[in-house]
Protein backbone atom coordinates (compact mmCIF):
# COMPACT_ATOMS: atom_id res chain seq x y z
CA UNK A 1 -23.80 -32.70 16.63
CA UNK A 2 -22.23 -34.15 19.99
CA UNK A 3 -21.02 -31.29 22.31
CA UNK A 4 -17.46 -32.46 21.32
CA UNK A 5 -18.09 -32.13 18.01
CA UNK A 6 -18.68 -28.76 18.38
CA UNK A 7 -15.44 -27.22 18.09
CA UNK A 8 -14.22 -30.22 15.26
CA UNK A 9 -12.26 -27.88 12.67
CA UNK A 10 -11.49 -30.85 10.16
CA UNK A 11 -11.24 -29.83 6.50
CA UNK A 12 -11.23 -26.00 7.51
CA UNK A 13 -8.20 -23.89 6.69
CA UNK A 14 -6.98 -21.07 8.86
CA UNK A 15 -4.79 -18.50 8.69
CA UNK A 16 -2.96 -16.68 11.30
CA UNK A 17 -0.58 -13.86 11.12
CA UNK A 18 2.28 -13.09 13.82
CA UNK A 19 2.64 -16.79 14.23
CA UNK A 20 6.36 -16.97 14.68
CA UNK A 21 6.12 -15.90 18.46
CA UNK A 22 4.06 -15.11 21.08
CA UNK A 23 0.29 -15.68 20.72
CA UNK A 24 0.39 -16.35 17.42
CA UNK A 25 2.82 -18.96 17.14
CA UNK A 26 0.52 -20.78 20.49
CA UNK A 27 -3.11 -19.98 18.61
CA UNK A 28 -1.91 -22.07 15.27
CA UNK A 29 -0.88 -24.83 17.21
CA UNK A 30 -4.31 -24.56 19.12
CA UNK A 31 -6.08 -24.71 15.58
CA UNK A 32 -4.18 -27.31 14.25
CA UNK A 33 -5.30 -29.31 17.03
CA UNK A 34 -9.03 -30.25 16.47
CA UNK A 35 -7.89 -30.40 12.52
CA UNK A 36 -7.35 -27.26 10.61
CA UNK A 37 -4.69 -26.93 8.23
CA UNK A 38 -2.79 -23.77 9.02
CA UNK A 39 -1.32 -21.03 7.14
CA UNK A 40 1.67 -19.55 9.35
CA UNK A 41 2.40 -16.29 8.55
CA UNK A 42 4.99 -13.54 9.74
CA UNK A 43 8.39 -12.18 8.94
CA UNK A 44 10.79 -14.90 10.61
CA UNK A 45 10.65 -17.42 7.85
CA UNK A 46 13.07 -19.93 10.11
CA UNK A 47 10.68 -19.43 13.18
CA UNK A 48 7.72 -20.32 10.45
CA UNK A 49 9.41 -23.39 9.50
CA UNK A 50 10.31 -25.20 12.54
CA UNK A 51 6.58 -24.26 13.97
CA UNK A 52 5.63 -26.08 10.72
CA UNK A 53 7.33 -29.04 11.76
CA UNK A 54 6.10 -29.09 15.18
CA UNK A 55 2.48 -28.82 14.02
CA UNK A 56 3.51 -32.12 11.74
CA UNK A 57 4.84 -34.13 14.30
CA UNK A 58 2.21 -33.75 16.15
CA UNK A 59 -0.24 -35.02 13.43
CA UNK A 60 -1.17 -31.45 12.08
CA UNK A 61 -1.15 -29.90 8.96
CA UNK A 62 0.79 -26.47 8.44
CA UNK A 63 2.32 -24.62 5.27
CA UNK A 64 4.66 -21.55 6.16
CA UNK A 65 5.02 -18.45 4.46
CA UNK A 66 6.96 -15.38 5.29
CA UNK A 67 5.54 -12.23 4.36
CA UNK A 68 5.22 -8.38 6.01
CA UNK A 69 1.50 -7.89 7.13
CA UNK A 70 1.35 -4.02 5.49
CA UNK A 71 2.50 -5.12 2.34
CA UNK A 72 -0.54 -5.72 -0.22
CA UNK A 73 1.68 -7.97 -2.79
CA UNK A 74 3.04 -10.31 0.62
CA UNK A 75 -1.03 -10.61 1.35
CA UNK A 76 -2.34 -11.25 -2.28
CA UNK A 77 0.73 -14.23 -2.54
CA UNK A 78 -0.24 -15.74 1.00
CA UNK A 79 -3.65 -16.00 0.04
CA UNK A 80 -2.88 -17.54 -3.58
CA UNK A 81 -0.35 -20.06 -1.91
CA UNK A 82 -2.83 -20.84 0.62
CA UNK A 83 -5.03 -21.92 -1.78
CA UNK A 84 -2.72 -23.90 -3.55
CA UNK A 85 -1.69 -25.75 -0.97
CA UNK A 86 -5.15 -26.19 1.17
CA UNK A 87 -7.65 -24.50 -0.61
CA UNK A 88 -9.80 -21.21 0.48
CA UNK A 89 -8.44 -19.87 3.78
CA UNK A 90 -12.06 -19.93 5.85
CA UNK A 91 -10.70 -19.01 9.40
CA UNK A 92 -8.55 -15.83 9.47
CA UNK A 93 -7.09 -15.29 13.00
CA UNK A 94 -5.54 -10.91 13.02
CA UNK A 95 -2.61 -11.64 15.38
CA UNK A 96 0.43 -9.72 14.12
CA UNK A 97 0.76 -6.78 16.20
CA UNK A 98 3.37 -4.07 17.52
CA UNK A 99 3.70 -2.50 20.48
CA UNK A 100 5.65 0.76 21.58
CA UNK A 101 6.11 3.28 24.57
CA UNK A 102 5.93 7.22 23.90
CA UNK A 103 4.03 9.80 25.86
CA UNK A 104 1.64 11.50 23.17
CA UNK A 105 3.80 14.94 22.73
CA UNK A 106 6.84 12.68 22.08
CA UNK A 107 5.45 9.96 19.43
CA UNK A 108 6.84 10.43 16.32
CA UNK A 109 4.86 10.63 13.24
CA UNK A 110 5.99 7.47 11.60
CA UNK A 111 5.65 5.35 14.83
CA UNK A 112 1.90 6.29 14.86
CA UNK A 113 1.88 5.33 11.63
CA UNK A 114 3.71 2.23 11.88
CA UNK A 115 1.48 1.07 15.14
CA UNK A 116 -1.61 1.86 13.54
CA UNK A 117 -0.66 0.56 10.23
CA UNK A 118 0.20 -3.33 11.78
CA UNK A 119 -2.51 -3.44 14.23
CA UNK A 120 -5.29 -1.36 12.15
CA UNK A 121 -4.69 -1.07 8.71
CA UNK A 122 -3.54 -4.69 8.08
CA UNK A 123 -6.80 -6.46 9.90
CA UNK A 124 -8.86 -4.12 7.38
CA UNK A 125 -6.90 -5.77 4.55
CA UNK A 126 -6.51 -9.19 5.34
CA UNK A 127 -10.34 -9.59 6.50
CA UNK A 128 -11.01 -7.75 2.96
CA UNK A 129 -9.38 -10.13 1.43
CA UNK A 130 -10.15 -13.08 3.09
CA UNK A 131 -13.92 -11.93 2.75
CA UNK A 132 -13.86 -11.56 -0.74
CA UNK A 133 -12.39 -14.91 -1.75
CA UNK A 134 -15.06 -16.59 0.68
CA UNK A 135 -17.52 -14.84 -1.73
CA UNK A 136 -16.33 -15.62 -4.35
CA UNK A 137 -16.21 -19.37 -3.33
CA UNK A 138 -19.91 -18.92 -1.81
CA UNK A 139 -18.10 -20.20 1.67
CA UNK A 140 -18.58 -19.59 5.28
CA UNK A 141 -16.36 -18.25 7.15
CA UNK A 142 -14.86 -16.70 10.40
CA UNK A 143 -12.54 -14.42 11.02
CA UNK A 144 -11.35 -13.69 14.80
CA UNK A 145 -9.33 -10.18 15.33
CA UNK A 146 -6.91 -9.75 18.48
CA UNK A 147 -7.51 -6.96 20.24
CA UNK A 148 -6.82 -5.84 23.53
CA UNK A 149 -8.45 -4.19 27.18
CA UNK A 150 -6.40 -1.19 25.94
CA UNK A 151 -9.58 -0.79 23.17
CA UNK A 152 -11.66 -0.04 26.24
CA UNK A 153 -9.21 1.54 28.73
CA UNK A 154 -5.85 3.86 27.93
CA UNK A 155 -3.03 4.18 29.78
CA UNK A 156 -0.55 7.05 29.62
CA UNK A 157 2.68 6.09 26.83
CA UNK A 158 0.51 3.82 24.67
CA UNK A 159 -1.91 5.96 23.01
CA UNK A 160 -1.07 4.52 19.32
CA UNK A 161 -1.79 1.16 20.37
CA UNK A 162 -4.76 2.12 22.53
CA UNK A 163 -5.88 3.77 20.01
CA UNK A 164 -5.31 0.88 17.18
CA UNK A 165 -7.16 -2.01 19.37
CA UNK A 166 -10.04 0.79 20.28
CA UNK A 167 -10.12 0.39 16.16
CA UNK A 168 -9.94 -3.75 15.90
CA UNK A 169 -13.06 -3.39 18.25
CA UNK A 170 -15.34 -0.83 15.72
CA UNK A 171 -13.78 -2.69 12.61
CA UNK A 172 -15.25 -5.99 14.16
CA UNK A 173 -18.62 -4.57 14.83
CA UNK A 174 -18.81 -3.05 11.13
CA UNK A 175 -17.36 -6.75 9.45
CA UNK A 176 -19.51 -8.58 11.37
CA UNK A 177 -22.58 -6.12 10.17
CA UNK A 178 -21.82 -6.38 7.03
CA UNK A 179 -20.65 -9.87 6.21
CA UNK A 180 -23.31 -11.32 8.69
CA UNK A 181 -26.22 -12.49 5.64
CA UNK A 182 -23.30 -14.73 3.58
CA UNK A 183 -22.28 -16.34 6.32
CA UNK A 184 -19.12 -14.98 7.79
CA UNK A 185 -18.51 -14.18 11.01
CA UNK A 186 -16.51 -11.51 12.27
CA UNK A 187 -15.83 -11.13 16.25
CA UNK A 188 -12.94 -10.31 18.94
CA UNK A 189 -10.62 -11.42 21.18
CA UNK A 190 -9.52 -8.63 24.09
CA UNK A 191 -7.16 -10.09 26.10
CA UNK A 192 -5.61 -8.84 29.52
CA UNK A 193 -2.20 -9.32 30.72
CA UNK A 194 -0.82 -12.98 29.14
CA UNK A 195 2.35 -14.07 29.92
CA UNK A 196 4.10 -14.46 27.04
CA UNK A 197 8.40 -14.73 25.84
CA UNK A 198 8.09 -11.70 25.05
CA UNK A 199 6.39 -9.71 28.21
CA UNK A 200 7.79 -12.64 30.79
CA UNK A 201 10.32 -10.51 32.55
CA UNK A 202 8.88 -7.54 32.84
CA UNK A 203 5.97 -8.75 34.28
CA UNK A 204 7.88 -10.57 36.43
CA UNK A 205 9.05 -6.94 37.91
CA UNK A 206 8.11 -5.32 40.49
CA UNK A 207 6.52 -3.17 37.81
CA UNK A 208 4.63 -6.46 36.99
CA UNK A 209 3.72 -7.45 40.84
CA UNK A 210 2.03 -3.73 41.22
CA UNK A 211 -0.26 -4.46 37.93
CA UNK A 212 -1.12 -7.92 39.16
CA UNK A 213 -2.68 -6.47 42.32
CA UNK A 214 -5.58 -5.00 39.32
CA UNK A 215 -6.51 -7.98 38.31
CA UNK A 216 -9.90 -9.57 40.56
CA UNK A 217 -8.52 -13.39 40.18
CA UNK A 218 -5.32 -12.05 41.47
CA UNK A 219 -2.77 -13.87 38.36
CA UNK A 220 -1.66 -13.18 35.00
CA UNK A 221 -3.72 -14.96 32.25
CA UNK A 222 -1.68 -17.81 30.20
CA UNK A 223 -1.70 -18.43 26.60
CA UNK A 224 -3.88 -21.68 27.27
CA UNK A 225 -6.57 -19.10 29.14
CA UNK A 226 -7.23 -18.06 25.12
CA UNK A 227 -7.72 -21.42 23.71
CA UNK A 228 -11.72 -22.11 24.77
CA UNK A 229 -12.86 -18.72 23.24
CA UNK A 230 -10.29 -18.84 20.13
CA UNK A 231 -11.97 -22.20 19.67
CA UNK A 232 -15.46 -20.73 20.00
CA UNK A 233 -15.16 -18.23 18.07
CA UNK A 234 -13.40 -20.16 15.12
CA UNK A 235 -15.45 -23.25 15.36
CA UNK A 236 -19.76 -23.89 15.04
CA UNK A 237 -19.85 -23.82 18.91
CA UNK A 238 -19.59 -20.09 17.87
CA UNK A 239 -22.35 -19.91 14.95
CA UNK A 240 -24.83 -17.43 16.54
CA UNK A 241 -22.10 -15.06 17.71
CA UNK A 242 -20.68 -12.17 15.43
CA UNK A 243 -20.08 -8.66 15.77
CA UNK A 244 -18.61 -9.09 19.20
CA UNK A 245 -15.56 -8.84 21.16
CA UNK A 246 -14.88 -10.85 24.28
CA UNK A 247 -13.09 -9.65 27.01
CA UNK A 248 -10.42 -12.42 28.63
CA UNK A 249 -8.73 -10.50 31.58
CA UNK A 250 -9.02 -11.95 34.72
CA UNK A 251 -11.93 -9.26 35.39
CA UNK A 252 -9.34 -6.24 35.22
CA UNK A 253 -12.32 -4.11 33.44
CA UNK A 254 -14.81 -4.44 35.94
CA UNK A 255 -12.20 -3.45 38.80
C-alpha cells in the first residue's frame, strides 16, 4: 500500500455523534473526505440535513439521523438505519459531549448525572453496540472516543466533565484490551483548547488571552489541527495502535 493509500477510507462506514456543530459536524466532513459514508448523528435534525447536503456536493456520501445519545431505543434505530442505508457502521467516532460550570459543593445532582451520562455513559453504549454488530458481522473495526486534557488535568468548576473525559481515557484502555484479538480498535483523541463556534468568543477574552499564554506553541489549536490523527486513528495508517489516547494540545501538558 502507497503511503497515500494509507488513510483511503473507501467502502468503510462511520458514524459520528454530535455532528450538527462543533467538532463533530468538522470530523464527518473530514471522513467523508478520503471516502467513508457517514452516519450524522445528534439532536438538530435541520443542522443534520443541510451537513448532509454539504457532504454530497462535495462528492461524499452522508445519511442523517436525529436521535438523543442517552437514549438506548434512538441508538438501537441509528444503528439499524445505518445498516440499511450503508451497511455495518465500522468506524464509530464518540463526539457528542456537554459541558457545564459549577464549583463541586454547588453541582447539582442531576447535572452530574447529565454530564457524566453524555460524555461517559453514552461512549460505553454506542462502542457496545457498535462492537457487537462488528462481531456479529466478523468485521474490523475502529472506534475513536473524544476526550479531553481535562482527563489528565482538573481545573476548579468542571469537575463532572473532568471527571467524565478522565473516564473516556480508562474506557479506551479497557475496549481496546478487550476487543484487540477480533480486530477492533479502540483509542483516543485528547484535545486542548480548539477554537470552535461555540468557544470562539470567549476565548477571544481576555479570559482566553491569559490561557493562551499556557500553551508552549503559543496559539489555540484549530479544528483542521485534529484531522491527521482522526485520520490515523480511523484509517490502516493506524493498524498497530489501540488502547491509546493521544494528546493534541499545543504541548499545554508538558508545561
Amino acid at each position: 500500500m502507497t503511503a497515500s493509500g494509507l488513510f483511503d477510507l473507501s467502502g468503510r462506514v462511520a458514524l459520528v455523534t454530535g455532528a450538527s456543530s462543533g467538532l463533530g459536524l468538522h470530523f464527518a466532513q473530514v471522513l467523508a473526505e478520503p471516502g467513508a459514508a457517514v452516519v450524522l448523528v445528534a439532536r438538530r435534525a435541520d443542522r443534520l440535513a443541510a451537513l448532509a447536503d454539504k457532504i454530497a456536493q462535495a462528492g461524499g456520501r452522508a445519511a442523517p439521523f436525529s436521535a438523543d445519545v442517552c437514549d438506548r431505543a434512538d441508538m438501537i434505530r441509528v444503528f439499524d438505519a445505518a445498516e440499511r442505508a450503508f451497511g455495518v457502521v465500522d468506524i464509530l467516532v464518540n463526539n457528542a459531549g456537554v459541558v457545564h460550570a459549577d464549583r463541586i459543593v454547588d453541582l447539582p445532582e442531576a447535572e452530574w448525572r447529565r454530564v457524566l451520562g453524555v460524555n461517559l455513559d453514552a461512549v460505553f453504549l454506542w462502542s457496545q453496540e457498535a462492537a457487537r454488530r462488528l462481531l456479529a458481522a466478523e468485521k474490523a473495526g475502529a472506534i475513536v472516543n473524544i476526550s479531553s486534557i481535562a482527563g489528565f488535568n482538573v481545573a476548579k468548576g468542571v469537575a463532572a466533565y473532568a471527571v467524565a473525559k478522565a473516564g473516556v481515557i480508562q474506557l479506551t484502555k479497557a475496549l481496546g484490551l478487550e476487543l484487540a484479538a477480533k480486530g477492533i480498535r479502540v483509542n483516543a483523541i485528547a484535545p486542548g483548547w480548539i477554537v470552535t463556534d461555540l468557544n470562539r468568543d470567549y476565548l477571544a477574552s481576555e479570559r482566553g488571552a491569559a490561557l493562551k499564554r499556557d500553551i508552549p506553541l503559543g496559539r489555540f489549536g484549530e479544528e483542521r489541527d485534529l484531522d491527521g490523527v482522526l485520520l490515523l486513528l480511523a484509517s490502516d495508517a493506524g493498524r498497530y495502535m489501540t488502547g491509546t489516547t493521544v494528546v493534541v494540545d499545543g504541548g499545554q501538558l508538558t508545561a
